[in-house]
N, C-alpha and C. Protein backbone atom coordinates (compact mmCIF):
# COMPACT_ATOMS: atom_id res chain seq x y z
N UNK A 1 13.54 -1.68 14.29
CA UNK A 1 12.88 -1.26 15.49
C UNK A 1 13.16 0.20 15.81
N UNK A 2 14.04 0.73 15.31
CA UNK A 2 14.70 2.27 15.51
C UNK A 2 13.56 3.16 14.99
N UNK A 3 12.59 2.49 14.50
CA UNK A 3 12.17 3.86 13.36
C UNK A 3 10.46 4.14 14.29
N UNK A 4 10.53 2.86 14.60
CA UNK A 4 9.55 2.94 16.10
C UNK A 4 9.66 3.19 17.55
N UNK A 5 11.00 3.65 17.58
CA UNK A 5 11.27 3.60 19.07
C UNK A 5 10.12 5.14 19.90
N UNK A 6 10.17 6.15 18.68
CA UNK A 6 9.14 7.40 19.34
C UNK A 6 7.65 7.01 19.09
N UNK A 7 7.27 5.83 18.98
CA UNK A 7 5.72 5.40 18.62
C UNK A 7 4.97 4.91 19.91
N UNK A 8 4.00 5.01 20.08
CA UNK A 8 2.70 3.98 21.14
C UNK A 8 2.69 2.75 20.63
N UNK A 9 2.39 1.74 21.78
CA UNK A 9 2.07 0.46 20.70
C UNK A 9 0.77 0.17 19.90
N UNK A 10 0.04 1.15 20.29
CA UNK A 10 -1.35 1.28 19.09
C UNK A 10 -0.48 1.44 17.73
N UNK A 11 0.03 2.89 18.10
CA UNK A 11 0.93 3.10 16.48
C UNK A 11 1.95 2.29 15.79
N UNK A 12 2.40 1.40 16.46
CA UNK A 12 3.40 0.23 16.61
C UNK A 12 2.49 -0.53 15.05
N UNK A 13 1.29 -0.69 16.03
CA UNK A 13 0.52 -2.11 15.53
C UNK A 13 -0.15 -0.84 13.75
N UNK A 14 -0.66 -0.27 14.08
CA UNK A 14 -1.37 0.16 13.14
C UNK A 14 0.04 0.11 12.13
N UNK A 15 1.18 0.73 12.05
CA UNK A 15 2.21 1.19 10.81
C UNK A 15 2.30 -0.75 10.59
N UNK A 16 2.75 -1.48 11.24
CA UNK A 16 3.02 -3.11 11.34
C UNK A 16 1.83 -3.57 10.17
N UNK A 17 0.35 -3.44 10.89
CA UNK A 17 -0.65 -3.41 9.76
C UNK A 17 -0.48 -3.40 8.12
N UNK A 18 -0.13 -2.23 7.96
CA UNK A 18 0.11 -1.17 6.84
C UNK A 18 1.03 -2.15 6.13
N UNK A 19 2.47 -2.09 6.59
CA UNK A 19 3.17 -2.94 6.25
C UNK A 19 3.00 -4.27 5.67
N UNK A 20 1.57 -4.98 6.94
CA UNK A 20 1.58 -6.25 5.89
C UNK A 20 0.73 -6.22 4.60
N UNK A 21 -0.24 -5.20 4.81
CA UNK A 21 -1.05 -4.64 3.41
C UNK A 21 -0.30 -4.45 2.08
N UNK A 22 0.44 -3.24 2.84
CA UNK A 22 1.59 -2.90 1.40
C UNK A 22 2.59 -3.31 0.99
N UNK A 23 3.31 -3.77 1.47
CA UNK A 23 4.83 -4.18 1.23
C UNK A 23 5.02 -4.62 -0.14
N UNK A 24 6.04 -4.79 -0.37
CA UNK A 24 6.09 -4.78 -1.99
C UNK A 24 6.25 -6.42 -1.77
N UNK A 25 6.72 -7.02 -1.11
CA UNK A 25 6.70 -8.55 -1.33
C UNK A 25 5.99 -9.12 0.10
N UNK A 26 5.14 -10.28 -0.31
CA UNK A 26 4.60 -10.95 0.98
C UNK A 26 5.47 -11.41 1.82
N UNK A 27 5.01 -10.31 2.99
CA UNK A 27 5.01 -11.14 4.30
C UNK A 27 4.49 -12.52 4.78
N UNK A 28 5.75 -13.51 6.12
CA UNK A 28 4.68 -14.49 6.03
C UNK A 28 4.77 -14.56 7.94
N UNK A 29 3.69 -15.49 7.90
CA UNK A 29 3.18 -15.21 9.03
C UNK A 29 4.43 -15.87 9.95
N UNK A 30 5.41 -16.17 10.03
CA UNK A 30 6.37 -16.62 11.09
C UNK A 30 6.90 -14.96 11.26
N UNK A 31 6.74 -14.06 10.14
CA UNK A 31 7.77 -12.93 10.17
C UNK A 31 6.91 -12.22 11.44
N UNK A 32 5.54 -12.05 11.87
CA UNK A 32 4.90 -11.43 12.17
C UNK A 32 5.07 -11.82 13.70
N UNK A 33 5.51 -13.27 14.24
CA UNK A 33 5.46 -13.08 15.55
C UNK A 33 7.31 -12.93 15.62
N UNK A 34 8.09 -13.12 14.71
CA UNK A 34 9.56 -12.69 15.15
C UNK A 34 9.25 -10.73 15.28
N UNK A 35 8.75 -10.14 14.66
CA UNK A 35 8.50 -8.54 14.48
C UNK A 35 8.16 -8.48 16.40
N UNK A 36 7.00 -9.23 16.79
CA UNK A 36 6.78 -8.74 18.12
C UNK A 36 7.56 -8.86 19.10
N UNK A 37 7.94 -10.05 18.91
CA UNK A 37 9.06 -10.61 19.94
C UNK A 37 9.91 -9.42 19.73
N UNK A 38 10.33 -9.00 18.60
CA UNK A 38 11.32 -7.83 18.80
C UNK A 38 11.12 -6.86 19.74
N UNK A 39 10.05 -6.31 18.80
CA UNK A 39 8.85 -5.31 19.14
C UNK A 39 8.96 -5.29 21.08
N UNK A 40 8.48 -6.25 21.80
CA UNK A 40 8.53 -6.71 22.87
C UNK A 40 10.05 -6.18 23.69
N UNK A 41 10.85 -6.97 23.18
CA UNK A 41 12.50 -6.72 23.71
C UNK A 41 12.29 -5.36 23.34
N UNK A 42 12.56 -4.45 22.36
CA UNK A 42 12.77 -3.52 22.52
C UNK A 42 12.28 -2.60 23.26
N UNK A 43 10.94 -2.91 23.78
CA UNK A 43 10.27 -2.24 24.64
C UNK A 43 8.85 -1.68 24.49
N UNK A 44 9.00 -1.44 22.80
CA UNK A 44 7.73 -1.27 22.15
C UNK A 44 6.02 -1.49 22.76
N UNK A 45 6.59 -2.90 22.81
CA UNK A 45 5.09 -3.64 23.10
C UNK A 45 5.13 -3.79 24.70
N UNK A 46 3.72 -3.44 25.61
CA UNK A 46 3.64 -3.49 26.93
C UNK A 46 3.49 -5.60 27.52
N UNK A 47 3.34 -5.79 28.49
CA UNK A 47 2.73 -6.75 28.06
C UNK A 47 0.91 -6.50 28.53
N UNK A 48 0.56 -5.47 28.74
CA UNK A 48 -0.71 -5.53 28.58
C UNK A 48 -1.32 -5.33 27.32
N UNK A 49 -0.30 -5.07 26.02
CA UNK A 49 -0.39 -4.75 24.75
C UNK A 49 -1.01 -6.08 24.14
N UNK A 50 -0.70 -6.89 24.69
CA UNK A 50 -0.09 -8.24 23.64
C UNK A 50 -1.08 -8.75 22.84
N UNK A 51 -2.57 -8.17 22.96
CA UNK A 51 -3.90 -8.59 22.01
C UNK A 51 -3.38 -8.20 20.64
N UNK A 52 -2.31 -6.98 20.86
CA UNK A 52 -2.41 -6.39 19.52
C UNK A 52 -1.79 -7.37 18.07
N UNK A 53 -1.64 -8.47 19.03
CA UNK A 53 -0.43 -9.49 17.54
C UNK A 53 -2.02 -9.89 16.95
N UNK A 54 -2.59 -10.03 17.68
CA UNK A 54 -4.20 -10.65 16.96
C UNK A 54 -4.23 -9.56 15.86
N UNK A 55 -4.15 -8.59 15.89
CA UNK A 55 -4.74 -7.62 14.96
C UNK A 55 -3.85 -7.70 13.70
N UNK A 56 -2.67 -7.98 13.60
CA UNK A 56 -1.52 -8.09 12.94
C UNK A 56 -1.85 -9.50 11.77
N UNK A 57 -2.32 -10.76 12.68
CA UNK A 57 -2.62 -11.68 11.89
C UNK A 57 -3.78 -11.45 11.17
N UNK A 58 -4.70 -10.75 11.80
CA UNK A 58 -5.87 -10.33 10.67
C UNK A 58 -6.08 -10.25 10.11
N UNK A 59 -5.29 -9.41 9.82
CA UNK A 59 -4.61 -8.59 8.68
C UNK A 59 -4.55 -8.96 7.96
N UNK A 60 -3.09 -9.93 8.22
CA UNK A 60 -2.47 -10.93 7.34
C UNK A 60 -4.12 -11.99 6.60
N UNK A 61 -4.34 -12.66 7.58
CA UNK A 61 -5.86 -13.14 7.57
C UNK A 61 -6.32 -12.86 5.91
N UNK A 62 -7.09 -11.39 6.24
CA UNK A 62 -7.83 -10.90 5.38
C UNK A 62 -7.27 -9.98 3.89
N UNK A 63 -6.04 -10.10 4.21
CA UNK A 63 -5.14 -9.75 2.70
C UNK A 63 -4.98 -11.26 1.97
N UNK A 64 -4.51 -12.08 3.03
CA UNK A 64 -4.42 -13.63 2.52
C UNK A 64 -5.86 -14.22 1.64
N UNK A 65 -7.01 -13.85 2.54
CA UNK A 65 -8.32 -13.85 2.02
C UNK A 65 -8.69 -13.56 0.46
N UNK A 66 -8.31 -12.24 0.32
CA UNK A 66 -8.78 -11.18 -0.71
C UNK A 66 -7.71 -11.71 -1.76
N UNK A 67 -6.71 -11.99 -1.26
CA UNK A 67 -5.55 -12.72 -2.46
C UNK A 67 -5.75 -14.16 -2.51
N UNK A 68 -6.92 -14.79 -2.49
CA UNK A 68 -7.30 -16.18 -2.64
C UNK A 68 -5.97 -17.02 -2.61
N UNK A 69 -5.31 -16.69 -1.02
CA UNK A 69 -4.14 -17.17 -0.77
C UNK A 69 -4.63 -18.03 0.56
N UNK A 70 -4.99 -19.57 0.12
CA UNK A 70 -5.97 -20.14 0.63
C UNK A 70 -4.79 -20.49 2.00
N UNK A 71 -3.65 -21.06 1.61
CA UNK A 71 -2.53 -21.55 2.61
C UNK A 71 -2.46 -20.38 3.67
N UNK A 72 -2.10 -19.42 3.10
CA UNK A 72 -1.63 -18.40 3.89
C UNK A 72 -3.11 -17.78 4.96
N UNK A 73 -3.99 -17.76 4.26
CA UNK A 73 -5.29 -17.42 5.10
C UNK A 73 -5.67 -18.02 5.91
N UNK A 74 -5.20 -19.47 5.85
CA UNK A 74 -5.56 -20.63 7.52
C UNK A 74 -4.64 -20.34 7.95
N UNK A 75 -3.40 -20.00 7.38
CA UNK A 75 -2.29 -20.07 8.65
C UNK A 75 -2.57 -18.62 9.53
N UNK A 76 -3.03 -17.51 8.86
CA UNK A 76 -3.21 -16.04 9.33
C UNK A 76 -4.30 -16.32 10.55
N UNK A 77 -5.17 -17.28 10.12
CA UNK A 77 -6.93 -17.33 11.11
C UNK A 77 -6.58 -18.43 11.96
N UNK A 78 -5.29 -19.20 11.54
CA UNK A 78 -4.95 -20.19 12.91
C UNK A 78 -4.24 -19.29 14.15
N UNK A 79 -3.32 -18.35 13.57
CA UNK A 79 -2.73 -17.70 14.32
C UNK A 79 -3.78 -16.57 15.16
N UNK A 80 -4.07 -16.25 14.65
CA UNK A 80 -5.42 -15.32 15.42
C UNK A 80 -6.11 -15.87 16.21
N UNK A 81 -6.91 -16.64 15.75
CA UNK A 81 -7.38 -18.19 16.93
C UNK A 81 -6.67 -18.59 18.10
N UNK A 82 -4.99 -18.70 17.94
CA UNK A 82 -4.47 -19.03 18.80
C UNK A 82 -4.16 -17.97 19.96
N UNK A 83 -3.95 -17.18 19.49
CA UNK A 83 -3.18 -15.63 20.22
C UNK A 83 -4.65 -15.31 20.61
N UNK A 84 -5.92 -15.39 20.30
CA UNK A 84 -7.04 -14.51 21.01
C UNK A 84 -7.70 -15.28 22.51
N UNK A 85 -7.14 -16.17 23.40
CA UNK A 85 -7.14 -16.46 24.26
C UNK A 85 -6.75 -15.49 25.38
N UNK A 86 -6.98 -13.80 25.23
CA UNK A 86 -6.81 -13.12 26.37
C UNK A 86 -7.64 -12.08 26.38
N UNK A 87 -8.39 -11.43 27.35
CA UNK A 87 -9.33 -10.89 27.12
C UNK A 87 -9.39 -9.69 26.20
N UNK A 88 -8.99 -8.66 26.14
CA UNK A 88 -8.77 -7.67 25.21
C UNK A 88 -8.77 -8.17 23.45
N UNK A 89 -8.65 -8.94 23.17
CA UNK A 89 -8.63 -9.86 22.17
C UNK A 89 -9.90 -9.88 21.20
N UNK A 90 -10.88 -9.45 21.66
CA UNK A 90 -12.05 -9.04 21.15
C UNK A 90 -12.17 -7.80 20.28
N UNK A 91 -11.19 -7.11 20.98
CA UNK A 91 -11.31 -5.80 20.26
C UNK A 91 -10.75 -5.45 19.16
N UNK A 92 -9.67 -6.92 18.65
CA UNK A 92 -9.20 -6.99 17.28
C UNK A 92 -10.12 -7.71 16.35
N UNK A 93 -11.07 -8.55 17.04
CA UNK A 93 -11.95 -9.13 16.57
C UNK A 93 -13.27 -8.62 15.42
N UNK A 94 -13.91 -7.24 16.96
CA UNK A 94 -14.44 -6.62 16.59
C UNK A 94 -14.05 -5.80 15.32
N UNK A 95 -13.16 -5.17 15.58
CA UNK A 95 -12.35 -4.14 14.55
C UNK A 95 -12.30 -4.85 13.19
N UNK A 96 -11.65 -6.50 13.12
CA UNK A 96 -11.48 -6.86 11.52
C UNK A 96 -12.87 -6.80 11.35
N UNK A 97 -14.04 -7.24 11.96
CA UNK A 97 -15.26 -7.38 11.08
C UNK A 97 -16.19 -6.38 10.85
N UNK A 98 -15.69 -5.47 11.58
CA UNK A 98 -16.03 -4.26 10.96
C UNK A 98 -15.61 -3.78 10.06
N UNK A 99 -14.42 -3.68 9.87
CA UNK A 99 -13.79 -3.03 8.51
C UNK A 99 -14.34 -3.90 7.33
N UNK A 100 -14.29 -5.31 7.66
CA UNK A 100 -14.42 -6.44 6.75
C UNK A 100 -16.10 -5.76 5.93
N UNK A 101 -16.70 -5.29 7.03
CA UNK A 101 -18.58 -4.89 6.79
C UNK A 101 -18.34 -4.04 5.87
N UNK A 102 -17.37 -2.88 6.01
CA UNK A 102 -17.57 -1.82 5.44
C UNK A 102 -16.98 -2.06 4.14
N UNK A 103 -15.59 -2.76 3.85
CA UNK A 103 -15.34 -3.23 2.78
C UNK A 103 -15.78 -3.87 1.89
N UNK A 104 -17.01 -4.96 2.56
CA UNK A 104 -17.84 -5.70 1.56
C UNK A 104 -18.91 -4.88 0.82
N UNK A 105 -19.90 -3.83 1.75
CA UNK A 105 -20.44 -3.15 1.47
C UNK A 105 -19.82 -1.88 0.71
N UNK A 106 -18.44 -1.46 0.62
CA UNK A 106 -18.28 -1.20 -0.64
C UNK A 106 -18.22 -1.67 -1.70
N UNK A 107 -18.11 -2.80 -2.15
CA UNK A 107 -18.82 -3.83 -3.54
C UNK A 107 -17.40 -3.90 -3.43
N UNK A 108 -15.73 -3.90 -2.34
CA UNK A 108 -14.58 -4.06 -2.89
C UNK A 108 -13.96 -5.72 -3.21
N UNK A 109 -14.97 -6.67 -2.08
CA UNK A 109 -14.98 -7.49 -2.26
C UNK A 109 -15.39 -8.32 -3.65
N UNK A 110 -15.84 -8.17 -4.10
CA UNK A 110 -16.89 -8.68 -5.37
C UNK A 110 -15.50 -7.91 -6.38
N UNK A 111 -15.31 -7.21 -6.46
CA UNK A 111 -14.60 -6.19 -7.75
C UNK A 111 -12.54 -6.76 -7.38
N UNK A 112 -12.40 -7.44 -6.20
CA UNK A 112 -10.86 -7.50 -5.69
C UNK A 112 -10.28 -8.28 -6.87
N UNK A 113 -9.52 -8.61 -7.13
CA UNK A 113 -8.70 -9.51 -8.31
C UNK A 113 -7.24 -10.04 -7.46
C-alpha cells in the first residue's frame, strides 16, 4: 500500500488494473477484494470510490475471458455483478465494453492464444 499512498483512487484502480493484466503469476479473484479492503483502511479508496472494485473484476473478467479461463471468468463476472449494485457502477461497465469494442475490432480477439 506504501507505493500508493501519493496516488488518486482513479490511479489506485488503473496501476491495480495493470497489475491484474501483467503480473507474472495469476491473480485470483479473493486477492482483489482483500487489495481494496486494504486499499480502503489505508485510506486510498473514498467510500464514494467504491464502483471502482467493479472495474478491477473486469478486468480480471476479461483477461480470464481471453485466457479461456472458463472458472475464473464466472467467478470475475459474478463478482462484478455483485459489486455493480451502486450507481456509478455503470461507468465500469461502460468502460469494459468499450475497450472490449475496440479490442475485438482490432482482430485481437480472433488472433489471442
Amino acid at each position: 500500500m506504501a507505493a500508493f499512498l501519493d496516488k488518486t483512487a482513479a490511479e489506485v484502480v488503473h496501476l491495480a488494473k495493470g497489475s491484474i493484466v501483467y503480473a507474472p503469476h495469476k491473480i485470483e479473484a479473493w486477492q482483489i477484494l482483500v487489495f481494496w479492503h486494504e486499499a480502503q483502511e489505508a485510506g486510498l479508496i473514498r467510500p464514494s470510490d467504491k464502483y471502482g472494485i467493479v472495474n478491477l473484476y473486469l478486468t480480471f473478467f476479461g483477461q480470464s475471458l481471453l485466457g479461456k479461463q472458463w472458472k475464473r471468468a464466472r467467478q470475475g463476472l459474478w463478482q462484478a455483478v455483485r459489486f455493480s449494485f451502486q450507481p456509478r457502477a455503470l461507468i465500469a461497465w461502460r468502460e469494459f465494453f468499450g475497450l472490449g469494442i475496440k479490442y475485438w475490432r482490432n482482430g485481437r480477439v480472433g488472433g489471442h492464444q
